[in-house]
C-alpha atoms as a PDB file:
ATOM      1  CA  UNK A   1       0.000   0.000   0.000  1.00  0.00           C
ATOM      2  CA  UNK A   2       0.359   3.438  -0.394  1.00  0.00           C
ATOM      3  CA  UNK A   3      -0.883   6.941  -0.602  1.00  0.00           C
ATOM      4  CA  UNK A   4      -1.659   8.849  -3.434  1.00  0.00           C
ATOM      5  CA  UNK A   5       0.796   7.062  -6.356  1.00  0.00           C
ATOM      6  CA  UNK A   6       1.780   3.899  -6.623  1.00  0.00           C
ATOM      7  CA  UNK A   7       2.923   1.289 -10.120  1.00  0.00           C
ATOM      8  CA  UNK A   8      -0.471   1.786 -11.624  1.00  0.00           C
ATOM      9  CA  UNK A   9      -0.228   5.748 -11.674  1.00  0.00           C
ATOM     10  CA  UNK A  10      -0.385   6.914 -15.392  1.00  0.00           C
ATOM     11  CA  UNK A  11       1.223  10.235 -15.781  1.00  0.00           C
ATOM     12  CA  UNK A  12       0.623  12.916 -18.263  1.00  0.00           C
ATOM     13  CA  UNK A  13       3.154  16.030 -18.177  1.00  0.00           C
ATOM     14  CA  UNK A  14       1.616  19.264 -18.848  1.00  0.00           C
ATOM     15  CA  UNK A  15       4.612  21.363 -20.273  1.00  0.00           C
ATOM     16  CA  UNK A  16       6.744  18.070 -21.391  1.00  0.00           C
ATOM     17  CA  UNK A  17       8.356  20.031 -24.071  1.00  0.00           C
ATOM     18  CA  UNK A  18       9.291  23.023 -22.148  1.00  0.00           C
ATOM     19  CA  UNK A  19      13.246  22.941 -20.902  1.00  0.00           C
ATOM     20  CA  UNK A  20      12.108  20.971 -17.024  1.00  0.00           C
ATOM     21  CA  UNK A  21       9.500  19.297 -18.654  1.00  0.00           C
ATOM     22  CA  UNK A  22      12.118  17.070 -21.243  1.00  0.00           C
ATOM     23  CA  UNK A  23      14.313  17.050 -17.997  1.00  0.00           C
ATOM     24  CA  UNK A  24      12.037  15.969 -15.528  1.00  0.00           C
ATOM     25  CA  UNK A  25       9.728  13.747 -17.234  1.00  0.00           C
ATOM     26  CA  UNK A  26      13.335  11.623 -18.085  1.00  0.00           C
ATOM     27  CA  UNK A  27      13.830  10.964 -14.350  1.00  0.00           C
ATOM     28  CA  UNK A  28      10.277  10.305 -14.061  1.00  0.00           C
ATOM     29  CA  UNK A  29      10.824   7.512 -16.219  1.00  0.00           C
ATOM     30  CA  UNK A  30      14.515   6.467 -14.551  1.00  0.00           C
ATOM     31  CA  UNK A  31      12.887   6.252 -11.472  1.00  0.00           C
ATOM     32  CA  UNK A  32       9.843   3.658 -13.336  1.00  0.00           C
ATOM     33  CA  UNK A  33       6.975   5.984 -13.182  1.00  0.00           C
ATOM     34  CA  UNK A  34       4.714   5.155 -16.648  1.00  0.00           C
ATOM     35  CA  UNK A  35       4.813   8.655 -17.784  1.00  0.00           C
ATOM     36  CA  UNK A  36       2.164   7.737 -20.384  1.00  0.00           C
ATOM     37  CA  UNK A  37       1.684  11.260 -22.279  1.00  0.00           C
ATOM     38  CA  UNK A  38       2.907  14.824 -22.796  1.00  0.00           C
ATOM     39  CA  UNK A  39       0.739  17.699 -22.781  1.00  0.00           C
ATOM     40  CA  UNK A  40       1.734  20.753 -24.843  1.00  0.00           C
ATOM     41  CA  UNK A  41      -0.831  23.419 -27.216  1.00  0.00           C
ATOM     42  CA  UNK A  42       0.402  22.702 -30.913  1.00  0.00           C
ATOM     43  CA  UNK A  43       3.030  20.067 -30.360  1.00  0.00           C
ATOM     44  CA  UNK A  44       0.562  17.172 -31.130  1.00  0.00           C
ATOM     45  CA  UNK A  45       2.099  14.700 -32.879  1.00  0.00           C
ATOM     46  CA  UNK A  46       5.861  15.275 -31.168  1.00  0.00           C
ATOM     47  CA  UNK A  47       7.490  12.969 -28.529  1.00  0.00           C
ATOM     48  CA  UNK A  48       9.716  13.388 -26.026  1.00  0.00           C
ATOM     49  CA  UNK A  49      11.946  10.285 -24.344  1.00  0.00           C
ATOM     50  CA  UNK A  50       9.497   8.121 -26.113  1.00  0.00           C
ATOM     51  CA  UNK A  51       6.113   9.545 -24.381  1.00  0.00           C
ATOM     52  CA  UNK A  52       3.624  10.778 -27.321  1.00  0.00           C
ATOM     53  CA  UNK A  53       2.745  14.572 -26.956  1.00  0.00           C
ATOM     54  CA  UNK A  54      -0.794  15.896 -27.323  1.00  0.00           C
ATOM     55  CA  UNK A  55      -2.507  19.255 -27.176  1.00  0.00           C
ATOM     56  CA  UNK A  56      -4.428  19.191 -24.457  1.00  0.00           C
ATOM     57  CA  UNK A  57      -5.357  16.883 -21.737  1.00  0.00           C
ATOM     58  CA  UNK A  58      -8.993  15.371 -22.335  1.00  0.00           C
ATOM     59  CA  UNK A  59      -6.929  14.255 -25.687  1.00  0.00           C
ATOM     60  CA  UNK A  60      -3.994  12.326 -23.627  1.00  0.00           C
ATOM     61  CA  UNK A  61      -6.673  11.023 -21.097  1.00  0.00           C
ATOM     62  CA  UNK A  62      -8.930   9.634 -23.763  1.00  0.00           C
ATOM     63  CA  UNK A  63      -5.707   7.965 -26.200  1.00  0.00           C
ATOM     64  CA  UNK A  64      -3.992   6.458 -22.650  1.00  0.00           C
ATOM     65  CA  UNK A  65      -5.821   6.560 -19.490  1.00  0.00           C
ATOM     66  CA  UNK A  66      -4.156   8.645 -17.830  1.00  0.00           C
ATOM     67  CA  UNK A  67      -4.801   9.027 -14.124  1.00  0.00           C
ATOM     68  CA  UNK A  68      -2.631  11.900 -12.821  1.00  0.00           C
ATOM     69  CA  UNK A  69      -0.672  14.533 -14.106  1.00  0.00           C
ATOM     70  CA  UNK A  70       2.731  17.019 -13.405  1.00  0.00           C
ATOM     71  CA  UNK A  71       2.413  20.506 -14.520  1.00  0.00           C
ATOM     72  CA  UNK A  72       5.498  22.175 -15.605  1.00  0.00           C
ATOM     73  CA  UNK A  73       4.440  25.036 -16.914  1.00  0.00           C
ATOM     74  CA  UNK A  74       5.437  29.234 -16.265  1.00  0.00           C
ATOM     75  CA  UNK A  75       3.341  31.104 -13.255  1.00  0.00           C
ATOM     76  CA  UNK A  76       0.914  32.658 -15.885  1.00  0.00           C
ATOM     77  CA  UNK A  77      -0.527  29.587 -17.216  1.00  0.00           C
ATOM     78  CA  UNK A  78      -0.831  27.766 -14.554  1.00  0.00           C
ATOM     79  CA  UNK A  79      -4.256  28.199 -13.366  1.00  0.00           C
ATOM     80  CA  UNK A  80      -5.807  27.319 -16.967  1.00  0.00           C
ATOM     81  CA  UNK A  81      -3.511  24.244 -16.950  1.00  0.00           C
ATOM     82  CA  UNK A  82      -5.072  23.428 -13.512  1.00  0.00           C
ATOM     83  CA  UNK A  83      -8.573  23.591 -14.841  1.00  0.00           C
ATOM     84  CA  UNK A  84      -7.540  21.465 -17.662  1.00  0.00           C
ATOM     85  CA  UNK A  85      -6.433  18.400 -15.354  1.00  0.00           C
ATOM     86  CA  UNK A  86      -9.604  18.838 -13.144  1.00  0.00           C
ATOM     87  CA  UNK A  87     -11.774  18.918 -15.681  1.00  0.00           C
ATOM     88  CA  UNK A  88     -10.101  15.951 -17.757  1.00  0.00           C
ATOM     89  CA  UNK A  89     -10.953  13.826 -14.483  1.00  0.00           C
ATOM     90  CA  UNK A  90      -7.404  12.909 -13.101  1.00  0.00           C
ATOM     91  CA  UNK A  91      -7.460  11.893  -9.926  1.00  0.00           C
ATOM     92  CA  UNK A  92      -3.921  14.006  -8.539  1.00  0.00           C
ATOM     93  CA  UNK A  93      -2.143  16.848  -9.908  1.00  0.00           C
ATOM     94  CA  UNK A  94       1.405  17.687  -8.808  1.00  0.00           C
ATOM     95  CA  UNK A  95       2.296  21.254 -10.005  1.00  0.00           C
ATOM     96  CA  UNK A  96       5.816  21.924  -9.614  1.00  0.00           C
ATOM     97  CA  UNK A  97       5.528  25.662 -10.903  1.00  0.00           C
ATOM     98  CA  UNK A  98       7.205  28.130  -8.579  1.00  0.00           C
ATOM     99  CA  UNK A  99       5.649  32.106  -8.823  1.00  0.00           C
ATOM    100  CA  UNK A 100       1.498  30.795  -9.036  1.00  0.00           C
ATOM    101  CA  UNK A 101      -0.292  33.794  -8.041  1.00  0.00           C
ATOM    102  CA  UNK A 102      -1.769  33.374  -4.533  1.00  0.00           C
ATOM    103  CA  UNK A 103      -5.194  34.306  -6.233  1.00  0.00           C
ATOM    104  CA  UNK A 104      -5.013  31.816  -9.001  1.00  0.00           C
ATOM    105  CA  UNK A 105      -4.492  29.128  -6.220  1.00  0.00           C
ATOM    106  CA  UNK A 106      -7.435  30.350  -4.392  1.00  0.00           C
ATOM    107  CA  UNK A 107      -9.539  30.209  -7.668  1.00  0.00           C
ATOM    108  CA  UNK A 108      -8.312  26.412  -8.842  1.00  0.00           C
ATOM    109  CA  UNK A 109      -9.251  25.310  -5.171  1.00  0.00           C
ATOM    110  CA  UNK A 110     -12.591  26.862  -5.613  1.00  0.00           C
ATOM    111  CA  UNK A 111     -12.886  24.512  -9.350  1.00  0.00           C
ATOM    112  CA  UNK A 112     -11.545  22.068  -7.044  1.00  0.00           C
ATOM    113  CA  UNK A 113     -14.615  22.275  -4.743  1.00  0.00           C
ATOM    114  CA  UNK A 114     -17.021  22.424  -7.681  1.00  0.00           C
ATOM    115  CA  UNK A 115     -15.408  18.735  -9.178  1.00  0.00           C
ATOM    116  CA  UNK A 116     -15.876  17.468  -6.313  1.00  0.00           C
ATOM    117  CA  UNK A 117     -19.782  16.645  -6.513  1.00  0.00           C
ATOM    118  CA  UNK A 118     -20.746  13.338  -7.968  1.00  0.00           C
ATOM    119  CA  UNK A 119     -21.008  13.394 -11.834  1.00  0.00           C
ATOM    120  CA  UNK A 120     -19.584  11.413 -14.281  1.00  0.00           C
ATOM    121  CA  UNK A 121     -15.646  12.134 -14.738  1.00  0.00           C
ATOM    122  CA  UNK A 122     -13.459  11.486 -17.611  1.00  0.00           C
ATOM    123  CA  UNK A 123     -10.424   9.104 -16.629  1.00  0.00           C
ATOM    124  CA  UNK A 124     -11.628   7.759 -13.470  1.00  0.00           C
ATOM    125  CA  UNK A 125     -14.365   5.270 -12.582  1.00  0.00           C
ATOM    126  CA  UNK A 126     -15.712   7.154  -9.765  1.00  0.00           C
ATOM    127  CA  UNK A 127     -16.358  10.427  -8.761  1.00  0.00           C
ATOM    128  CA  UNK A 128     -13.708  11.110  -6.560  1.00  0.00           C
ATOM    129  CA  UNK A 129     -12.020  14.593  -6.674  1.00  0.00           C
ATOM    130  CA  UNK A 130      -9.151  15.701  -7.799  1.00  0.00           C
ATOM    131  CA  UNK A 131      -6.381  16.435  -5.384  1.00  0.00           C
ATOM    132  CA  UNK A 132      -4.185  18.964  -5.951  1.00  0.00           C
ATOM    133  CA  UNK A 133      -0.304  18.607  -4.359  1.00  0.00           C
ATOM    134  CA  UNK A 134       1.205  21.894  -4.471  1.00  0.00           C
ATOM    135  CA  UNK A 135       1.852  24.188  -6.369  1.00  0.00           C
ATOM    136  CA  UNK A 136       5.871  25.059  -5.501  1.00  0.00           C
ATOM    137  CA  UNK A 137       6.067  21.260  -4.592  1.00  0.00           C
ATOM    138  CA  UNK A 138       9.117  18.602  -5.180  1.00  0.00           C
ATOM    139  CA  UNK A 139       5.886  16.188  -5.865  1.00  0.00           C
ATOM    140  CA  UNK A 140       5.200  12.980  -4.634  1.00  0.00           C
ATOM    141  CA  UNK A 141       7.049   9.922  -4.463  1.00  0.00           C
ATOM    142  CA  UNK A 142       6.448   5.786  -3.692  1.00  0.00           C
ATOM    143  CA  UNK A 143       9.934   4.592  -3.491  1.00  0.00           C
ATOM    144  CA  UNK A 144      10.011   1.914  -6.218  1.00  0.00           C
ATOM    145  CA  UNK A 145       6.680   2.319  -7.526  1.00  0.00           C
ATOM    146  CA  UNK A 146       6.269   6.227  -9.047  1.00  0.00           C
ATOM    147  CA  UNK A 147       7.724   9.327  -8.935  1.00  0.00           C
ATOM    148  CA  UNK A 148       5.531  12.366  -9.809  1.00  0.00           C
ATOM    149  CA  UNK A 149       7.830  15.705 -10.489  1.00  0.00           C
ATOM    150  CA  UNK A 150      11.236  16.584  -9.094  1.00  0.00           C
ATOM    151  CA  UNK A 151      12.349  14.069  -6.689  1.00  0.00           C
ATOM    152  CA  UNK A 152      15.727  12.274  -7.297  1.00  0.00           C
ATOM    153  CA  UNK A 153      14.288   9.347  -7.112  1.00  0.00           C
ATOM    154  CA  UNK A 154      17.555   7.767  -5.368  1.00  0.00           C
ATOM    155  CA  UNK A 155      17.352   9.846  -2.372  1.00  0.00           C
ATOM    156  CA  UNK A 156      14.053   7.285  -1.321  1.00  0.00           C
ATOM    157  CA  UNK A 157      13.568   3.428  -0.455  1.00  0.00           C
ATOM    158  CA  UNK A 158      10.890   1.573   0.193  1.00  0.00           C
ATOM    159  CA  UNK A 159       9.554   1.120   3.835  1.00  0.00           C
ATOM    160  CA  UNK A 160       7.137   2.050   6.640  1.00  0.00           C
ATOM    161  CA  UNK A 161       7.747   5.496   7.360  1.00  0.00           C
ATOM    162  CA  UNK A 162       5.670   8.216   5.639  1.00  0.00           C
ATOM    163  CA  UNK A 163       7.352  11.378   5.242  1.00  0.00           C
ATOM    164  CA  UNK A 164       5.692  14.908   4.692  1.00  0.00           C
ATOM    165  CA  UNK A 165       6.957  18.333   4.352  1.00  0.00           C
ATOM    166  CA  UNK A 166       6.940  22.016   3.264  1.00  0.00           C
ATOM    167  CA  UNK A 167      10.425  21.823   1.704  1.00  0.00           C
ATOM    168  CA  UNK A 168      11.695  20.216  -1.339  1.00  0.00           C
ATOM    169  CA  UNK A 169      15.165  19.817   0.237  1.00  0.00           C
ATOM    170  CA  UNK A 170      14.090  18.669   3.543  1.00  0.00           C
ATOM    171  CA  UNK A 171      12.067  15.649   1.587  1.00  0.00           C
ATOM    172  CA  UNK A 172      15.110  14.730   0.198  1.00  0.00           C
ATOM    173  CA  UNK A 173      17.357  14.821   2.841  1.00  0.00           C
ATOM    174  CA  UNK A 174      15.006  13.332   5.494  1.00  0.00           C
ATOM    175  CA  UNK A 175      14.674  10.598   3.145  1.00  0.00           C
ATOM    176  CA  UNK A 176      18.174  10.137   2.403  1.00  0.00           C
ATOM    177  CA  UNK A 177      18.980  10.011   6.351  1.00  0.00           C
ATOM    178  CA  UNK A 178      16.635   7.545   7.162  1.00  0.00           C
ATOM    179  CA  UNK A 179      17.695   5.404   3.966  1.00  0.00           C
ATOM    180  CA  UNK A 180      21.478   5.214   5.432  1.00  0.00           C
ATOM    181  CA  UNK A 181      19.980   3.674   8.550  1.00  0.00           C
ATOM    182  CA  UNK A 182      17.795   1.290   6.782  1.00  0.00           C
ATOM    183  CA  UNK A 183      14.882   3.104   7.362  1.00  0.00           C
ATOM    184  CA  UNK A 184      12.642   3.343   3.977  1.00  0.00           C
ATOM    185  CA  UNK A 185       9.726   5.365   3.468  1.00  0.00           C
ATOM    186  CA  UNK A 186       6.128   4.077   2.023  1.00  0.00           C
ATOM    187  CA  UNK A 187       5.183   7.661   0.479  1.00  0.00           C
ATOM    188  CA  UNK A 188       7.024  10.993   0.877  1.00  0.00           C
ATOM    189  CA  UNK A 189       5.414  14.402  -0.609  1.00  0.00           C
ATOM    190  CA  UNK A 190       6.222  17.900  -0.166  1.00  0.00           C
ATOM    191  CA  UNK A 191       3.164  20.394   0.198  1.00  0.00           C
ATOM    192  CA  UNK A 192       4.524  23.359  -0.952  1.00  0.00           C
ATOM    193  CA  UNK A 193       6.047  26.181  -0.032  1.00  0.00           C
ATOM    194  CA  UNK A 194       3.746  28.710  -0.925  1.00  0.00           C
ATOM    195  CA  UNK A 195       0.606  30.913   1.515  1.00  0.00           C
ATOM    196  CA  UNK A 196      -1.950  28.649  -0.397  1.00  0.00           C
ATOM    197  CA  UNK A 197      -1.498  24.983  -1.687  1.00  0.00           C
ATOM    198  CA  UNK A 198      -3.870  22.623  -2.163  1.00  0.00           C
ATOM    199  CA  UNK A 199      -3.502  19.392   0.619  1.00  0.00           C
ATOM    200  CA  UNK A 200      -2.649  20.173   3.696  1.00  0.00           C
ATOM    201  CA  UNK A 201      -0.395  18.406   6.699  1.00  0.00           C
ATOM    202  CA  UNK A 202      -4.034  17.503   8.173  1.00  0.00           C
ATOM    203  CA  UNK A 203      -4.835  15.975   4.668  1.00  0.00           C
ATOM    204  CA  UNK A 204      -1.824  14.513   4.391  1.00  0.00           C
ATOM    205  CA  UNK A 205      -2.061  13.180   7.523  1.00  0.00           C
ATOM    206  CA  UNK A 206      -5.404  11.404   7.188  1.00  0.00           C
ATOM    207  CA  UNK A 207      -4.401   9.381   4.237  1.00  0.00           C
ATOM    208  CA  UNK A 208      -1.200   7.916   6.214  1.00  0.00           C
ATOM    209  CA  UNK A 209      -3.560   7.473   8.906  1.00  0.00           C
ATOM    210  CA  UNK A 210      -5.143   4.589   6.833  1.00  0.00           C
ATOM    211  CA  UNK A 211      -2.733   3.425   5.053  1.00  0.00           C
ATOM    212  CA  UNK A 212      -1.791  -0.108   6.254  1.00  0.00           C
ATOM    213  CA  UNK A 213       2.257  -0.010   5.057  1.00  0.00           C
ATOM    214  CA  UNK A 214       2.699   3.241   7.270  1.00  0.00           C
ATOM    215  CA  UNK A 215       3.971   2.670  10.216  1.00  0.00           C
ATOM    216  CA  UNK A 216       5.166   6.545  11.704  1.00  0.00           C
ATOM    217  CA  UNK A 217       4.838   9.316   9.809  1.00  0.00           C
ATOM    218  CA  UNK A 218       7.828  12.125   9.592  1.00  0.00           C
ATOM    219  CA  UNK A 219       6.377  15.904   9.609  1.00  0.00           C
ATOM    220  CA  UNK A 220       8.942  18.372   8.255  1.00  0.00           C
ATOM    221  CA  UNK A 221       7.732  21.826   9.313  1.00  0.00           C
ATOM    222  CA  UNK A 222       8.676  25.719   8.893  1.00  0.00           C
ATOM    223  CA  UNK A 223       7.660  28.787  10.616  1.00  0.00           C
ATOM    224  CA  UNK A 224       4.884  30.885   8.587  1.00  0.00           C
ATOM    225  CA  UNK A 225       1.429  30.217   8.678  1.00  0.00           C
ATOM    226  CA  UNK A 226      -0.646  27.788  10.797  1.00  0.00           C
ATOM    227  CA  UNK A 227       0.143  24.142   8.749  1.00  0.00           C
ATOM    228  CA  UNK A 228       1.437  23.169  11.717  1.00  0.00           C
ATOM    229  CA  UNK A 229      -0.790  24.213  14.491  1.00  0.00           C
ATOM    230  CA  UNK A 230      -3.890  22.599  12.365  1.00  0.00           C
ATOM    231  CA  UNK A 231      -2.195  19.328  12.126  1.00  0.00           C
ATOM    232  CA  UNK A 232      -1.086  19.128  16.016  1.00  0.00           C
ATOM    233  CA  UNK A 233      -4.861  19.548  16.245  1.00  0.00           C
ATOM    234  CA  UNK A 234      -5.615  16.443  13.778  1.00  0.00           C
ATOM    235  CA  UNK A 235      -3.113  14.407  15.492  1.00  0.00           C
ATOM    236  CA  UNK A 236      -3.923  14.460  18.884  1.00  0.00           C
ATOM    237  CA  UNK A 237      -8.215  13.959  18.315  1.00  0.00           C
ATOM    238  CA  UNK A 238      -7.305  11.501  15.366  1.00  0.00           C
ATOM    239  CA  UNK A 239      -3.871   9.572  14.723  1.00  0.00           C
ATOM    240  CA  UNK A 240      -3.004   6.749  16.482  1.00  0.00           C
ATOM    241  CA  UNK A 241      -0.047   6.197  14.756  1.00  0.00           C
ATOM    242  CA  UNK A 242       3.299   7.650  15.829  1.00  0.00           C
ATOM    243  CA  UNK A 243       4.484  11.131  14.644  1.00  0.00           C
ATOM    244  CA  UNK A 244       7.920  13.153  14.203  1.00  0.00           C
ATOM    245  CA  UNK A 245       8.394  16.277  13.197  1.00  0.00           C
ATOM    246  CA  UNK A 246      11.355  18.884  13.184  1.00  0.00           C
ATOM    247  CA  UNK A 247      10.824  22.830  12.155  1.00  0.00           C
ATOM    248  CA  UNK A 248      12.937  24.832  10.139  1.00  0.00           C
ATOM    249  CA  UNK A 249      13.334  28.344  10.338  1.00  0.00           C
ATOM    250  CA  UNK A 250      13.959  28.121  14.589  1.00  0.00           C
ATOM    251  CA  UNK A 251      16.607  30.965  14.444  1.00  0.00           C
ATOM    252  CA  UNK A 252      14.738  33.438  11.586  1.00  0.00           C
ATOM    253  CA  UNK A 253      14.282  36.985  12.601  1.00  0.00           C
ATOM    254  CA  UNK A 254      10.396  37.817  13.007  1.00  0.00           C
ATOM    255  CA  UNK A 255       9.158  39.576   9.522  1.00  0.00           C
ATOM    256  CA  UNK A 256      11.736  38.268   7.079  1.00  0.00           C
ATOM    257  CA  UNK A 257      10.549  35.670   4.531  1.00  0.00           C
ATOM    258  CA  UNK A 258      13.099  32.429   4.730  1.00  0.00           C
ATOM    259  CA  UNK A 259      12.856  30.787   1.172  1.00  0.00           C
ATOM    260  CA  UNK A 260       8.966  30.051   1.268  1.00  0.00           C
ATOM    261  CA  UNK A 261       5.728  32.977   0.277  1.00  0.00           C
ATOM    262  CA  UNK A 262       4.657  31.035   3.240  1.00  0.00           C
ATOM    263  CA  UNK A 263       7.834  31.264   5.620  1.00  0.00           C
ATOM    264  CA  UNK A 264       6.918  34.954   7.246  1.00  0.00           C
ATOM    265  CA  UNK A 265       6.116  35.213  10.956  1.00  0.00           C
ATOM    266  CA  UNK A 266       3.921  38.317  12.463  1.00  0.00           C
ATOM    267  CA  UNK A 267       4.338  37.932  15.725  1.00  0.00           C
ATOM    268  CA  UNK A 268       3.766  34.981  18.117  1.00  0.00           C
ATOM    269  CA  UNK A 269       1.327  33.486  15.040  1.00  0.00           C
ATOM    270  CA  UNK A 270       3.087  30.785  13.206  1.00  0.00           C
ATOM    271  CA  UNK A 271       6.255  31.351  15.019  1.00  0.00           C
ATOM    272  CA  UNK A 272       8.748  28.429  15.753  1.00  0.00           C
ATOM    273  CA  UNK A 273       8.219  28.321  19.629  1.00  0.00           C
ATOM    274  CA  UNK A 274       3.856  28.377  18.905  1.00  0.00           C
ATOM    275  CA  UNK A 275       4.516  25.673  16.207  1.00  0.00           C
ATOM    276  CA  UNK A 276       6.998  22.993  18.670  1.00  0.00           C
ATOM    277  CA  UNK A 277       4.214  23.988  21.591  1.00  0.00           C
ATOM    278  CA  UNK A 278       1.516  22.355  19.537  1.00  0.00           C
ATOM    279  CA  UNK A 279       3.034  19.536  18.217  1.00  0.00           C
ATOM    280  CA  UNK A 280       4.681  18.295  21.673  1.00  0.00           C
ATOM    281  CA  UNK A 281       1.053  18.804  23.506  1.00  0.00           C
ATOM    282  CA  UNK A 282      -0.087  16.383  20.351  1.00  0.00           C
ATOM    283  CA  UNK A 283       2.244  14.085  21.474  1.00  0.00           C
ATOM    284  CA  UNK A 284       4.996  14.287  18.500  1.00  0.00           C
ATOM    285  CA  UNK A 285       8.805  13.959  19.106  1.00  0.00           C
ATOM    286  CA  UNK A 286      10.180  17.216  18.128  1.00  0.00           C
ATOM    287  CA  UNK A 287      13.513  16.910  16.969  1.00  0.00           C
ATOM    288  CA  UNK A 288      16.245  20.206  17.814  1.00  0.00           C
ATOM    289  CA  UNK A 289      18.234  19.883  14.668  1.00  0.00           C
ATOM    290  CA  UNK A 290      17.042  18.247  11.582  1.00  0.00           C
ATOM    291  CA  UNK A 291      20.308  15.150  12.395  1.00  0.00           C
ATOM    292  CA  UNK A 292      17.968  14.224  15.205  1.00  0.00           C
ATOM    293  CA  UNK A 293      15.052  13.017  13.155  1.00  0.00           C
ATOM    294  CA  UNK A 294      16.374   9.665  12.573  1.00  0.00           C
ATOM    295  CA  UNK A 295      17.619   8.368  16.068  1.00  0.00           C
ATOM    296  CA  UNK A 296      13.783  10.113  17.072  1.00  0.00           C
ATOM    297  CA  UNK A 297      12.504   7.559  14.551  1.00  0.00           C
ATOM    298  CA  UNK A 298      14.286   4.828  15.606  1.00  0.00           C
ATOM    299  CA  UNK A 299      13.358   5.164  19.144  1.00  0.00           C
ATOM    300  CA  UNK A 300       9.479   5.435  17.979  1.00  0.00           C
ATOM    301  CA  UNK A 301       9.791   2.259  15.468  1.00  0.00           C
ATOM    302  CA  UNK A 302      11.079   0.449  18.104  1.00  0.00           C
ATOM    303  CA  UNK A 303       8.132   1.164  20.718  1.00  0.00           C
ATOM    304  CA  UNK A 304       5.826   0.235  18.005  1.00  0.00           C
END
């Protein structure tokens, strides 16, 4: 099991011919993800690595199935792009754009919304909504299974430990630690990095929640915003399973952004001290320094 991806994903790639596109939708395929089509206005016809291009995305769903998608494409087009994948059906969407204006966000969660009442959906059986990862996301990955965006794929094994985060870096590197102690991880996503992105922690947190293969669940935090605080709250009226988190951003002078839209503290509100408060009353293991996170796990696995 799994959450979100696993070997029968089908990926389209919205922007496969743009320069990240070609780039990423190679070590899609390295890492065994069936990348099934490309997605680009007026390169119908065209491949790239082998994957046939089409010109929009109802036209790749219809000729392959597909079942998810990664958007690569600039800021200003995202939102249409968006619309395009919810309204073709797919069942996630990974967009790995940086820049998406805060408002556009706001509107595709609002088409989000709208999908989700029952009515008959191309590329999916059911009426299940679309679930939108991102955008500013590394994507999604199941170690051995599929890869969906920017992950290098090598960082990640398989195993029982779910891993979550704002931070592309973080994933990687969380994911790398635990792999060097034998640790491997069943899913591991990053949110995204920006004020509004479509799952949240909580959601995030839910789906590990019931997924049988997950065993503990890593929670990679920053200060900015109230992720945190919201899934402290889900975590200690709902999981039962064993949580970790750490929280970048500890030493970050109030008011200054620190990479992440979302990384700005007013304030007490969404500071580092509120944001370790919440999760320790919850129940989590909050490591100091982001080295600690594995020997944290360890000592959690082993209890379990």
């Amino acid at each position: 099991m799994s959450i979100l991806v696993n070997r029968e994903t089908r990926v389209v790639i919205q922007g496969i011919t743009g320069r990240h596109g070609t780039t990423y939708t190679r070590v899609m395929l390295d890492a065994g993800t069936r990348v099934v089509a490309g997605v680009t206005p007026g390169k119908r016809g065209a491949d790239v690595h082998g994957v046939p291009v089409f010109d929009d995305v109802r036209e790749a769903v219809r000729q392959t199935g597909a079942n998810a998608s990664v958007v690569f494409v600039p800021p200003n087009s995202c939102r249409e792009a968006l619309y395009e994948a919810i309204d073709a059906g797919l069942g996630v969407v990974a967009c790995v754009t940086d820049g998406v204006p805060v408002q556009d966000t706001m509107l595709v969660k609002r088409r989000l919304v709208g999908a989700a009442s029952p009515r008959p959906v191309l590329g999916r059986g059911d009426a299940a909504p679309t679930v939108l990862i991102g955008p500013n996301c590394p994507g999604v990955i199941t170690p051995g299974e599929a890869s969906l965006g920017i992950m290098p794929f090598r960082c990640f094994s398989p195993g029982p430990v779910g891993v979550v985060t704002r931070s592309g870096t973080l994933t990687y590197q969380t994911a790398a630690q635990l792999g060097e102690r034998g640790i491997g991880q069943s899913t591991a996503l990053g949110i995204g990095g920006d004020l509004v992105v479509g799952l949240s922690f909580a959601d995030v947190l839910a789906r590990f929640q019931a997924d049988s293969a997950t065993e503990l669940v890593v929670l990679v935090g920053e200060i900015g915003g109230t992720q945190e605080e919201r899934a402290a709250e889900f975590i200690a009226e709902r999981m039962t399973k064993p949580v970790v988190a750490f929280i970048a951003g500890r030493t970050a002078p109030p008011g200054k952004p620190m990479g992440h839209a979302g990384a700005i503290v007013t304030g007490d509100e969404g500071s580092y001290d509120s944001k370790r408060a919440a999760l320790e009353q919850a129940g989590v293991a909050v490591a100091p320094l982001v080295t600690d996170i594995v020997p944290l796990v360890e000592q959690r696995l082993r209890r379990a």
